[in-house]
PDB file of N, CA and C in Angstrom:
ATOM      1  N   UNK A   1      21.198  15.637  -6.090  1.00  0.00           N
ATOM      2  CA  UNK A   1      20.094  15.490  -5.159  1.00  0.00           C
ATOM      3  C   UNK A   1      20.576  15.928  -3.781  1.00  0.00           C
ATOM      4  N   UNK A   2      19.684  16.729  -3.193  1.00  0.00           N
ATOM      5  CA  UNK A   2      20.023  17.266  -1.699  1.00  0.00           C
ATOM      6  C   UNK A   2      20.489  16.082  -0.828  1.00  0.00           C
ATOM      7  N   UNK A   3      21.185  16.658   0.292  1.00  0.00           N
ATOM      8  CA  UNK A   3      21.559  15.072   1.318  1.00  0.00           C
ATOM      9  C   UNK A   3      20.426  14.468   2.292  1.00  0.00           C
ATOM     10  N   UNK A   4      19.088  15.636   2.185  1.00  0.00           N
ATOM     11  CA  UNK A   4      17.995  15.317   3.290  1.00  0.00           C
ATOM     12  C   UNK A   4      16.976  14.041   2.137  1.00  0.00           C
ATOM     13  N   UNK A   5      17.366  14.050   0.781  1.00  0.00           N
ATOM     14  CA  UNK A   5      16.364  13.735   0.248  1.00  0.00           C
ATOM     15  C   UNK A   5      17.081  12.165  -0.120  1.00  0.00           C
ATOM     16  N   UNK A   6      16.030  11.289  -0.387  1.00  0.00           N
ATOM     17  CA  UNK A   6      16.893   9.638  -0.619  1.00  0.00           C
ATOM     18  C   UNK A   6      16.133   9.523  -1.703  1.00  0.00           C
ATOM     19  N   UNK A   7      16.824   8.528  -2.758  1.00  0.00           N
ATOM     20  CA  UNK A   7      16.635   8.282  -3.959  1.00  0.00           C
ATOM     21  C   UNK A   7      15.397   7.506  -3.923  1.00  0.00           C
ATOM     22  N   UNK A   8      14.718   7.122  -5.045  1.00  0.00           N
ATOM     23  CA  UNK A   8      13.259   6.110  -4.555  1.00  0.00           C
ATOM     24  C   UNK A   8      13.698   5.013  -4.883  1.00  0.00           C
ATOM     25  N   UNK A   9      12.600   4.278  -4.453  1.00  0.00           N
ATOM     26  CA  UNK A   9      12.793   2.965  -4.068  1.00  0.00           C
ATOM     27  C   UNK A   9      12.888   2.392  -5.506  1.00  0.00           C
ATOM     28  N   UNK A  10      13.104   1.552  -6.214  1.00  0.00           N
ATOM     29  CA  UNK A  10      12.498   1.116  -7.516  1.00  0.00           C
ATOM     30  C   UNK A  10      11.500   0.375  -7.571  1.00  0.00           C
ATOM     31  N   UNK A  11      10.326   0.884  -8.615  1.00  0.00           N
ATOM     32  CA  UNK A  11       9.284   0.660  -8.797  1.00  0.00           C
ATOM     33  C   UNK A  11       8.179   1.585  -7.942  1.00  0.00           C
ATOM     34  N   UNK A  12       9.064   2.465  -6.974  1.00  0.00           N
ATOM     35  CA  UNK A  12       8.317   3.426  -6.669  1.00  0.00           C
ATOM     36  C   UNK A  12       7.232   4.235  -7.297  1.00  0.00           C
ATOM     37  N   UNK A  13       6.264   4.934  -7.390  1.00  0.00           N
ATOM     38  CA  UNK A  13       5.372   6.060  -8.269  1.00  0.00           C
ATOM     39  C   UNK A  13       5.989   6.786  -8.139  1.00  0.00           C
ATOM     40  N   UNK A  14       6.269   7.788  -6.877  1.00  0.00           N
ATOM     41  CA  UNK A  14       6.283   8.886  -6.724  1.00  0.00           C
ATOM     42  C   UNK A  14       7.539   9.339  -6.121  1.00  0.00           C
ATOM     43  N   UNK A  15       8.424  10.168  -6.259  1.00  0.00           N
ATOM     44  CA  UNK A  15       9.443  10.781  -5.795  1.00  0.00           C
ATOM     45  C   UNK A  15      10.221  10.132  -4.211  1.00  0.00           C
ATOM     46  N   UNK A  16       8.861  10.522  -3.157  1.00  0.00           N
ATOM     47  CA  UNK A  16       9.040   9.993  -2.072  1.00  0.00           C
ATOM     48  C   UNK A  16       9.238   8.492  -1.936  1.00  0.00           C
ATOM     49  N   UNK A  17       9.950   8.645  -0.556  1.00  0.00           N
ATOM     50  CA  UNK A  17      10.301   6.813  -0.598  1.00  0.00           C
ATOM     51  C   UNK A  17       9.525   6.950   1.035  1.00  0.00           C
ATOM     52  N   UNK A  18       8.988   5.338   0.906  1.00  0.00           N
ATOM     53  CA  UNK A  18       7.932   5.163   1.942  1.00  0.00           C
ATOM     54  C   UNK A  18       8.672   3.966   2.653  1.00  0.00           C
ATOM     55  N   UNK A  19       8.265   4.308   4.163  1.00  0.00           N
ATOM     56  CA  UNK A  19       8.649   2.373   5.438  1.00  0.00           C
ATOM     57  C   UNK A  19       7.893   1.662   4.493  1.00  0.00           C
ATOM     58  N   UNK A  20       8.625   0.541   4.053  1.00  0.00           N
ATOM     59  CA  UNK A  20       7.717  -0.893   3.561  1.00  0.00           C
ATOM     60  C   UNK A  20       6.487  -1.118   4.354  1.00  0.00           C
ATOM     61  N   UNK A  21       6.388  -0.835   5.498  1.00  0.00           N
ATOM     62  CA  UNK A  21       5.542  -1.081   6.389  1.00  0.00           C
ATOM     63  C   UNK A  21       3.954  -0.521   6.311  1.00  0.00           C
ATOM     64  N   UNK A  22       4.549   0.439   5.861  1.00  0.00           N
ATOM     65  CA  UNK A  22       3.393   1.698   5.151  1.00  0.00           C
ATOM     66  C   UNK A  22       3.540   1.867   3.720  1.00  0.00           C
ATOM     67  N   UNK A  23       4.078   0.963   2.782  1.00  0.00           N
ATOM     68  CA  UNK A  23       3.236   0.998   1.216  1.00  0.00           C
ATOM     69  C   UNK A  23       2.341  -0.476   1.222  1.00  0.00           C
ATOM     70  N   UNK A  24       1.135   0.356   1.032  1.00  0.00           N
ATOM     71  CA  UNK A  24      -0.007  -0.708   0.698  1.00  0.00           C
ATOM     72  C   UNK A  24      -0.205  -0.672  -0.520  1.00  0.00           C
ATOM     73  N   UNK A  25       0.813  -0.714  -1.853  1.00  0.00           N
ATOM     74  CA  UNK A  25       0.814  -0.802  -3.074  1.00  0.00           C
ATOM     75  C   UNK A  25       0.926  -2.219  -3.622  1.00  0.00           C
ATOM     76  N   UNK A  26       0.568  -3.521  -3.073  1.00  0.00           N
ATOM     77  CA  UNK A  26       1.252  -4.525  -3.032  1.00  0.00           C
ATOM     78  C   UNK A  26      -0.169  -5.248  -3.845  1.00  0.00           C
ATOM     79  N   UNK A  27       0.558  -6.432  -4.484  1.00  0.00           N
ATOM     80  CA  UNK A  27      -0.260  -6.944  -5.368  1.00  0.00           C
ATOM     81  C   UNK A  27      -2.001  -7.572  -4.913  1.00  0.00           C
ATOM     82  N   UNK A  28      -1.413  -7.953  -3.385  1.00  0.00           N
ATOM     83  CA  UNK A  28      -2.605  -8.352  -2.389  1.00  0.00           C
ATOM     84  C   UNK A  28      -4.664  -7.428  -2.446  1.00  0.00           C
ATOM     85  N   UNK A  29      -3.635  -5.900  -2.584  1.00  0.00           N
ATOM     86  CA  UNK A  29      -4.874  -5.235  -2.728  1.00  0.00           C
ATOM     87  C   UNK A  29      -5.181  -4.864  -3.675  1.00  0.00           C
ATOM     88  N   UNK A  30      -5.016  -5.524  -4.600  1.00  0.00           N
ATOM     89  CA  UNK A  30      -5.672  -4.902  -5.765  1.00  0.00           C
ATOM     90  C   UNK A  30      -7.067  -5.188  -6.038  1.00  0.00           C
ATOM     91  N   UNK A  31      -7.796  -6.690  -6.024  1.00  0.00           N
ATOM     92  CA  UNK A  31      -9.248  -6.701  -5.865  1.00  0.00           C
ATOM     93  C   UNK A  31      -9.977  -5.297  -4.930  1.00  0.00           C
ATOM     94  N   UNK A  32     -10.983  -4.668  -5.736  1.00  0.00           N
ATOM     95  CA  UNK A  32     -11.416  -3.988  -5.277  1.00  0.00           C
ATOM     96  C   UNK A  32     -12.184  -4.170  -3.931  1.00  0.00           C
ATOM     97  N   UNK A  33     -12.878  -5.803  -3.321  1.00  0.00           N
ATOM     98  CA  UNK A  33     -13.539  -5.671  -2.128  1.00  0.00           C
ATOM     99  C   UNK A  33     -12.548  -6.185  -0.715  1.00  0.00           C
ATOM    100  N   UNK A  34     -10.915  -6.091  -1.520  1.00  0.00           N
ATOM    101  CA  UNK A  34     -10.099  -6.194   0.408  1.00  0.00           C
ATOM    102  C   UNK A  34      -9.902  -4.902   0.270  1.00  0.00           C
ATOM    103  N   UNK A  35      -9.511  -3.663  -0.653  1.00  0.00           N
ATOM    104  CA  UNK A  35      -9.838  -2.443  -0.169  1.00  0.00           C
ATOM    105  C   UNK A  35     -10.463  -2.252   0.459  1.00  0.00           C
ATOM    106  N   UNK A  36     -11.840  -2.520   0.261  1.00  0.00           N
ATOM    107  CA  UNK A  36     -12.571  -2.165   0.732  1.00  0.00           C
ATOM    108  C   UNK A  36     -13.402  -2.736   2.449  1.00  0.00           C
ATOM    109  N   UNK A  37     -12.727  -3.802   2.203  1.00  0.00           N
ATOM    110  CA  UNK A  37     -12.818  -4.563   3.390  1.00  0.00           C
ATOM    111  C   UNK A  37     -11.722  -3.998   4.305  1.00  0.00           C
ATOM    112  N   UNK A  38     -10.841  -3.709   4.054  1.00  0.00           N
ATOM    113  CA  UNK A  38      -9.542  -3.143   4.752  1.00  0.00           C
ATOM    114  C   UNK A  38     -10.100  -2.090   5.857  1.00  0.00           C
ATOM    115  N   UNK A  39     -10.632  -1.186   4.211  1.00  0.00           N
ATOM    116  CA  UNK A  39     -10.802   0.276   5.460  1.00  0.00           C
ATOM    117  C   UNK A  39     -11.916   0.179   6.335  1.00  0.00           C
ATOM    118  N   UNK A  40     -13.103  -0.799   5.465  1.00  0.00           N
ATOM    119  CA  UNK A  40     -14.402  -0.706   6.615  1.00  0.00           C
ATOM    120  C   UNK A  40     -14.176  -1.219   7.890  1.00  0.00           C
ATOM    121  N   UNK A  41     -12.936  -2.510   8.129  1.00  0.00           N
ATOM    122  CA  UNK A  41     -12.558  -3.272   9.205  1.00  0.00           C
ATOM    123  C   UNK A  41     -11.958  -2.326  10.149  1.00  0.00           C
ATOM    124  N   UNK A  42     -11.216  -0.846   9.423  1.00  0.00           N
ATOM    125  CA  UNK A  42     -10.146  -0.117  10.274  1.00  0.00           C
ATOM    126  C   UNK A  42     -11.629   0.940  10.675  1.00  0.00           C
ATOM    127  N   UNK A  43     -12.470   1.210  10.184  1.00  0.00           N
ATOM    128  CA  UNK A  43     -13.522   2.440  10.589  1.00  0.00           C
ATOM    129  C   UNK A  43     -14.419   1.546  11.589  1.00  0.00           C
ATOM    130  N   UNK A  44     -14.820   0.204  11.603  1.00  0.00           N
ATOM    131  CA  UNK A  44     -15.243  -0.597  12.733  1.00  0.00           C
ATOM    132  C   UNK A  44     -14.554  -0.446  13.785  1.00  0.00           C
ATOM    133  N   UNK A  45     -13.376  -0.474  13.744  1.00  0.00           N
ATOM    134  CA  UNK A  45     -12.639  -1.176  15.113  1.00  0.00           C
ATOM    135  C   UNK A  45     -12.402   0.540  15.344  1.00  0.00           C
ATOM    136  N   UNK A  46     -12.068   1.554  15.030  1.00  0.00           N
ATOM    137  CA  UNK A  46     -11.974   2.504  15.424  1.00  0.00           C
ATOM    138  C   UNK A  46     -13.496   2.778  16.360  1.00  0.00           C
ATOM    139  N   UNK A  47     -14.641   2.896  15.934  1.00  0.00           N
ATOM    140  CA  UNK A  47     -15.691   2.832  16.798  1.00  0.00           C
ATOM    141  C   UNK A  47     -15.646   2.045  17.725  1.00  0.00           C
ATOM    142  N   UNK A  48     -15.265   0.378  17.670  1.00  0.00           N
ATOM    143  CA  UNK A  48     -14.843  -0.223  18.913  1.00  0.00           C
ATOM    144  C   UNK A  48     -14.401   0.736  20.083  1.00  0.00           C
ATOM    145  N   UNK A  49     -13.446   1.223  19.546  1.00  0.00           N
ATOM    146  CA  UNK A  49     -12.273   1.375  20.711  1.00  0.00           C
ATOM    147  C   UNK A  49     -13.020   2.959  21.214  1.00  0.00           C
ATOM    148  N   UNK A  50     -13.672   3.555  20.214  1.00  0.00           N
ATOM    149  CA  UNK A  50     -14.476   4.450  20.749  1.00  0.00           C
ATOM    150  C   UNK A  50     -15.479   4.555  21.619  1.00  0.00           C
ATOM    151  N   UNK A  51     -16.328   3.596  21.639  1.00  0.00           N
ATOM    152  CA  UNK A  51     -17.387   3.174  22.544  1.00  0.00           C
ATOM    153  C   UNK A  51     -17.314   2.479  23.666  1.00  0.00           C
ATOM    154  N   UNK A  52     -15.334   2.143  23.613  1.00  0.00           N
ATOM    155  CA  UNK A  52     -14.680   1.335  24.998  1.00  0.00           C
ATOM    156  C   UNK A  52     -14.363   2.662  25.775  1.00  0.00           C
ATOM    157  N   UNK A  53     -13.862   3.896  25.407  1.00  0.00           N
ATOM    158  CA  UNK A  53     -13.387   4.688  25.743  1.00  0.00           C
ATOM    159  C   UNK A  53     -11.982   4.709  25.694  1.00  0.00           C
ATOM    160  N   UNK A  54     -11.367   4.163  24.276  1.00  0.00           N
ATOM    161  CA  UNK A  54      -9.840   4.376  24.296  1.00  0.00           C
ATOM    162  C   UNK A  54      -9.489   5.273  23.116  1.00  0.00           C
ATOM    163  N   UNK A  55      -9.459   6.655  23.500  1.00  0.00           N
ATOM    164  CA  UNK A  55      -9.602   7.599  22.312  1.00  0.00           C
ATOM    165  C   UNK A  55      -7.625   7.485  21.512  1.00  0.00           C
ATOM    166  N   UNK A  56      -6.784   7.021  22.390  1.00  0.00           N
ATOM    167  CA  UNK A  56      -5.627   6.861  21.883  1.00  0.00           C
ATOM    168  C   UNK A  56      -5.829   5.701  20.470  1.00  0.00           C
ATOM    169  N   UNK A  57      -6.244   4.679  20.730  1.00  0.00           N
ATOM    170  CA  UNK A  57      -6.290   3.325  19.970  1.00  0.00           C
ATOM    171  C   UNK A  57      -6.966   3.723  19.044  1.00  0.00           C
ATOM    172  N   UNK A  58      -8.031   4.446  19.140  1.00  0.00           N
ATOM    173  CA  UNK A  58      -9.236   5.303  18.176  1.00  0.00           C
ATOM    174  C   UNK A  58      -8.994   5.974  16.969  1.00  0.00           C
ATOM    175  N   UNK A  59      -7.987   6.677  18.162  1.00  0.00           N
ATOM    176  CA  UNK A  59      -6.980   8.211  16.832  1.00  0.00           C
ATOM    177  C   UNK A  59      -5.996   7.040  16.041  1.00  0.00           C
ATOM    178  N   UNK A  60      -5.411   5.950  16.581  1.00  0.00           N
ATOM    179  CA  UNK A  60      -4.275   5.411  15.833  1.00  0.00           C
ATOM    180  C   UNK A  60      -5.288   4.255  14.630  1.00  0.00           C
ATOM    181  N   UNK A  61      -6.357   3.794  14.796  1.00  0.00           N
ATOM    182  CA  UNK A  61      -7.177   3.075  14.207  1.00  0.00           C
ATOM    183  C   UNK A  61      -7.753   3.257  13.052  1.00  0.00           C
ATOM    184  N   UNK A  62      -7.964   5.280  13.612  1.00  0.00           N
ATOM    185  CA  UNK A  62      -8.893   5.948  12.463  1.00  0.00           C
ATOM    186  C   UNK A  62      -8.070   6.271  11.208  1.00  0.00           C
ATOM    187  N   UNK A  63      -6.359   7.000  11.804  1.00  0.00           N
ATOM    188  CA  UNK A  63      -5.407   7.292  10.947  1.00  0.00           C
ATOM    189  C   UNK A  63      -5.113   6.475  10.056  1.00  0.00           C
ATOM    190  N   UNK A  64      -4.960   5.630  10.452  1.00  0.00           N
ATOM    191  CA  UNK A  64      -4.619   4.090   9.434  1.00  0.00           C
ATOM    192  C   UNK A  64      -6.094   3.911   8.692  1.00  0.00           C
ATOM    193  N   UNK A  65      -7.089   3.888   8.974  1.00  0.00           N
ATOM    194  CA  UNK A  65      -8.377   4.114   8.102  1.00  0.00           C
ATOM    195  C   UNK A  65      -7.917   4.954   7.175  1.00  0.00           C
ATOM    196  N   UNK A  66      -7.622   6.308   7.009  1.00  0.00           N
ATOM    197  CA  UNK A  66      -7.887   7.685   6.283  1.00  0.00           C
ATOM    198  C   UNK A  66      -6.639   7.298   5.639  1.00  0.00           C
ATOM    199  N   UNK A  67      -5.543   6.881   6.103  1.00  0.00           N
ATOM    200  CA  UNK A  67      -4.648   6.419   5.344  1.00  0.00           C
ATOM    201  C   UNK A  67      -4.722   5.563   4.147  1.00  0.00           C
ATOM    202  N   UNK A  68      -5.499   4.333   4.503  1.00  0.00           N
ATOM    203  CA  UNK A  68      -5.707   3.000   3.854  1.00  0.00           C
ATOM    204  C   UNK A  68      -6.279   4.186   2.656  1.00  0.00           C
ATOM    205  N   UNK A  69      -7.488   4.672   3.289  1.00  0.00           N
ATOM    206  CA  UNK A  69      -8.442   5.258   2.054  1.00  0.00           C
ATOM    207  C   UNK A  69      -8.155   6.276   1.176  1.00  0.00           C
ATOM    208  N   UNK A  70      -7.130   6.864   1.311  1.00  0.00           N
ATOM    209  CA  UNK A  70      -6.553   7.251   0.437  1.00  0.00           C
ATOM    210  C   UNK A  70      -5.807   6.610  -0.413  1.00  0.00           C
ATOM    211  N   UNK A  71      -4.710   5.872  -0.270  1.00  0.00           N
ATOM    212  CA  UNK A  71      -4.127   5.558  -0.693  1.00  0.00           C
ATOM    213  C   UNK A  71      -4.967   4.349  -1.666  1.00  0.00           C
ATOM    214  N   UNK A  72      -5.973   3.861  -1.338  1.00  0.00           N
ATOM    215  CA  UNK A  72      -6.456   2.727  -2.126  1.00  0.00           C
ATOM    216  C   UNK A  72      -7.681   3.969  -3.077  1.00  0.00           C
ATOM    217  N   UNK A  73      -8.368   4.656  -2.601  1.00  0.00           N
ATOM    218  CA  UNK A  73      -9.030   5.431  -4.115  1.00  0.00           C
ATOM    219  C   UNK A  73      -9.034   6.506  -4.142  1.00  0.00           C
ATOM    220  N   UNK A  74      -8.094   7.136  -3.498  1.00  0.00           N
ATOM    221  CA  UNK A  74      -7.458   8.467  -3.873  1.00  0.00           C
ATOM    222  C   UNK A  74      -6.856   8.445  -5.181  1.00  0.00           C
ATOM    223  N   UNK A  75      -5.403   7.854  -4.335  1.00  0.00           N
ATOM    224  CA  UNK A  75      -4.155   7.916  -5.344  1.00  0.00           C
ATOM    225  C   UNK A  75      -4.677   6.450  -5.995  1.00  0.00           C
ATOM    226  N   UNK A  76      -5.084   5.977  -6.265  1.00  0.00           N
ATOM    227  CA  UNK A  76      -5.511   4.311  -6.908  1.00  0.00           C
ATOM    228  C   UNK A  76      -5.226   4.345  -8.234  1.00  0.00           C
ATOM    229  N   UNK A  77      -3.770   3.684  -8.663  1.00  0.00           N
ATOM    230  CA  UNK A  77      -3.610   3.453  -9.867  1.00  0.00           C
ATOM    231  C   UNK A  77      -2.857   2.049 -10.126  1.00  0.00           C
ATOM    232  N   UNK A  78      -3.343   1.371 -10.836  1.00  0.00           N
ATOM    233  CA  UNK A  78      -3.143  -0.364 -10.821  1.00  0.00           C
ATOM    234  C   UNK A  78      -2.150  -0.665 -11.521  1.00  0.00           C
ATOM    235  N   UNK A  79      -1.482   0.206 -12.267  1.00  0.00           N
ATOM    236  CA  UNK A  79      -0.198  -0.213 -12.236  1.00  0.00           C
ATOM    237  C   UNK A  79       0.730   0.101 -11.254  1.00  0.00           C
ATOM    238  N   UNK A  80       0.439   0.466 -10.161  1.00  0.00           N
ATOM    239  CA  UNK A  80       1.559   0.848  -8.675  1.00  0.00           C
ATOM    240  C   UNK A  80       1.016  -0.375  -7.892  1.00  0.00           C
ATOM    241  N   UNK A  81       0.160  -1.461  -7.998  1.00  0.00           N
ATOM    242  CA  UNK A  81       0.154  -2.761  -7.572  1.00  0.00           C
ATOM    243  C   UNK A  81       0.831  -3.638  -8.322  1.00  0.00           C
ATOM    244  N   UNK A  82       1.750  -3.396  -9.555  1.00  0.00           N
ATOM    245  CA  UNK A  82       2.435  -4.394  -9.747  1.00  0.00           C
ATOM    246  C   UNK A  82       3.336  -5.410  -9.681  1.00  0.00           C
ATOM    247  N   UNK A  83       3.731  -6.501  -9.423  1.00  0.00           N
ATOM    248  CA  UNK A  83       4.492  -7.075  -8.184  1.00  0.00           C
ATOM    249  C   UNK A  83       6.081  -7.304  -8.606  1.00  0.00           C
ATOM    250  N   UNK A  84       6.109  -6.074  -7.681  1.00  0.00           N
ATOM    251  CA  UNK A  84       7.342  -5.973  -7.850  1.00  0.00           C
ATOM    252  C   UNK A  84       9.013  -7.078  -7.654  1.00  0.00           C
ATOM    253  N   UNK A  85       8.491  -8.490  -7.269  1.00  0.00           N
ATOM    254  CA  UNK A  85       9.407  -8.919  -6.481  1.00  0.00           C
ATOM    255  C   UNK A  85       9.631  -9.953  -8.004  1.00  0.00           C
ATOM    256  N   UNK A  86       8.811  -9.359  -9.236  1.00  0.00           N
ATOM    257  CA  UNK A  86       9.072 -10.528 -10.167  1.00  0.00           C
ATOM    258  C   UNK A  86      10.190  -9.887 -10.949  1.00  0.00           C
ATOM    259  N   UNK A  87      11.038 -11.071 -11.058  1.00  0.00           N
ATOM    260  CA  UNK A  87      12.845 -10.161 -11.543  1.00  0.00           C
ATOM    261  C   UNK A  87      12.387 -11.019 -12.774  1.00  0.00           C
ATOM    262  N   UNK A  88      11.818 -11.924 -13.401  1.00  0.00           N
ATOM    263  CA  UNK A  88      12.206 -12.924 -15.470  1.00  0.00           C
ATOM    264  C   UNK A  88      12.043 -11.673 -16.063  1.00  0.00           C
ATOM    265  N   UNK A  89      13.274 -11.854 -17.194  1.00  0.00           N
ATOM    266  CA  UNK A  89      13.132 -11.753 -17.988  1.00  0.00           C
ATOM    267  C   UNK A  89      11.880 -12.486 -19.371  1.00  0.00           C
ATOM    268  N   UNK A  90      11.603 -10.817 -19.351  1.00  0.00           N
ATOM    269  CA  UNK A  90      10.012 -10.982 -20.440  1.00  0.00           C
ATOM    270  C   UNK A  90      10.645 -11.167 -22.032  1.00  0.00           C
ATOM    271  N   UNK A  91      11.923 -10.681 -21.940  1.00  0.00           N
ATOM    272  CA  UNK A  91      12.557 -10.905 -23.471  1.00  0.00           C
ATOM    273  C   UNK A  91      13.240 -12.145 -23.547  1.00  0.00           C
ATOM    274  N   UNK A  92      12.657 -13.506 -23.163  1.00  0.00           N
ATOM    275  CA  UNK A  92      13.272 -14.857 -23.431  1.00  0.00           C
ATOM    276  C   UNK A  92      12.366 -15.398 -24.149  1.00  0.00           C
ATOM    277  N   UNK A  93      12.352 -15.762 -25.154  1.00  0.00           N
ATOM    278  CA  UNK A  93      11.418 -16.434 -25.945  1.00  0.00           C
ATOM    279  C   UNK A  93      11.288 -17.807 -25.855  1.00  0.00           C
ATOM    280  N   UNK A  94      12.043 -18.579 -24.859  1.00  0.00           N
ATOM    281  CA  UNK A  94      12.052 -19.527 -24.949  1.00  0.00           C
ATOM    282  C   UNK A  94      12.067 -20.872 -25.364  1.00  0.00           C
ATOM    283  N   UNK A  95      13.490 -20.093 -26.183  1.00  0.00           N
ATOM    284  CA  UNK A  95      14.772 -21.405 -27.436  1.00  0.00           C
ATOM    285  C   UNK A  95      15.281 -22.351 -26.774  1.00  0.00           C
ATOM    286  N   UNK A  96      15.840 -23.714 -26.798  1.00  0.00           N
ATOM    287  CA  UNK A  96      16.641 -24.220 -26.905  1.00  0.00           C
ATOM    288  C   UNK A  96      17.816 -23.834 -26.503  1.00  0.00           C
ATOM    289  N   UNK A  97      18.178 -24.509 -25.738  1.00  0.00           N
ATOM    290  CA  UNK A  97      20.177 -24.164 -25.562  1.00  0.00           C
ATOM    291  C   UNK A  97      21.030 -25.016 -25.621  1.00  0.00           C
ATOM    292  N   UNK A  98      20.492 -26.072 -26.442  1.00  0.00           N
ATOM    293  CA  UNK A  98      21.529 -26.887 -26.734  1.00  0.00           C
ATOM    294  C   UNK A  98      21.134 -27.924 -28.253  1.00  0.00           C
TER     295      UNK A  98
END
């Protein structure tokens, strides 16, 4: 592997590795109406800040909109919400040990 390129994360989808900060793959959004609540809250407040006259806050408001919305039904595949932070073992059948 090249030296510009970093290995992925595990449990990653896709090749690229993303700031934690910016994967919204997390088990939280998977109901379909905080998607959807997500982005309509980020396309509101972007008009906010539009009708205040803060086109900086606007552009950074809207990006994170177009972002969210992609990433939730663009690329939307529900097994890349799976939660990753669960380490059991699924092969314990749960015998006796003594």
């Amino acid at each position: 592997m090249a030296d510009d390129q970093k290995e992925p994360r595990p449990g990653q989808p896709s090749g690229r590795w993303r700031h934690p900060a910016l994967d919204l793959r997390i088990p939280f959004f998977l109901p379909l109406w905080r998607r959807v609540a997500t982005v309509a809250v980020l396309a509101i407040w972007t008009g906010i800040e539009l009708i205040h006259g803060n086109p900086y806050w606007a552009m950074l408001s809207g990006g994170l909109g177009i972002y969210a919305a992609i990433e939730f039904f663009y690329r939307f595949n529900p097994d890349d919400f799976a939660d990753k932070t669960d380490k059991t073992d699924k092969t314990d059948k749960g015998g006796s040990n003594g």
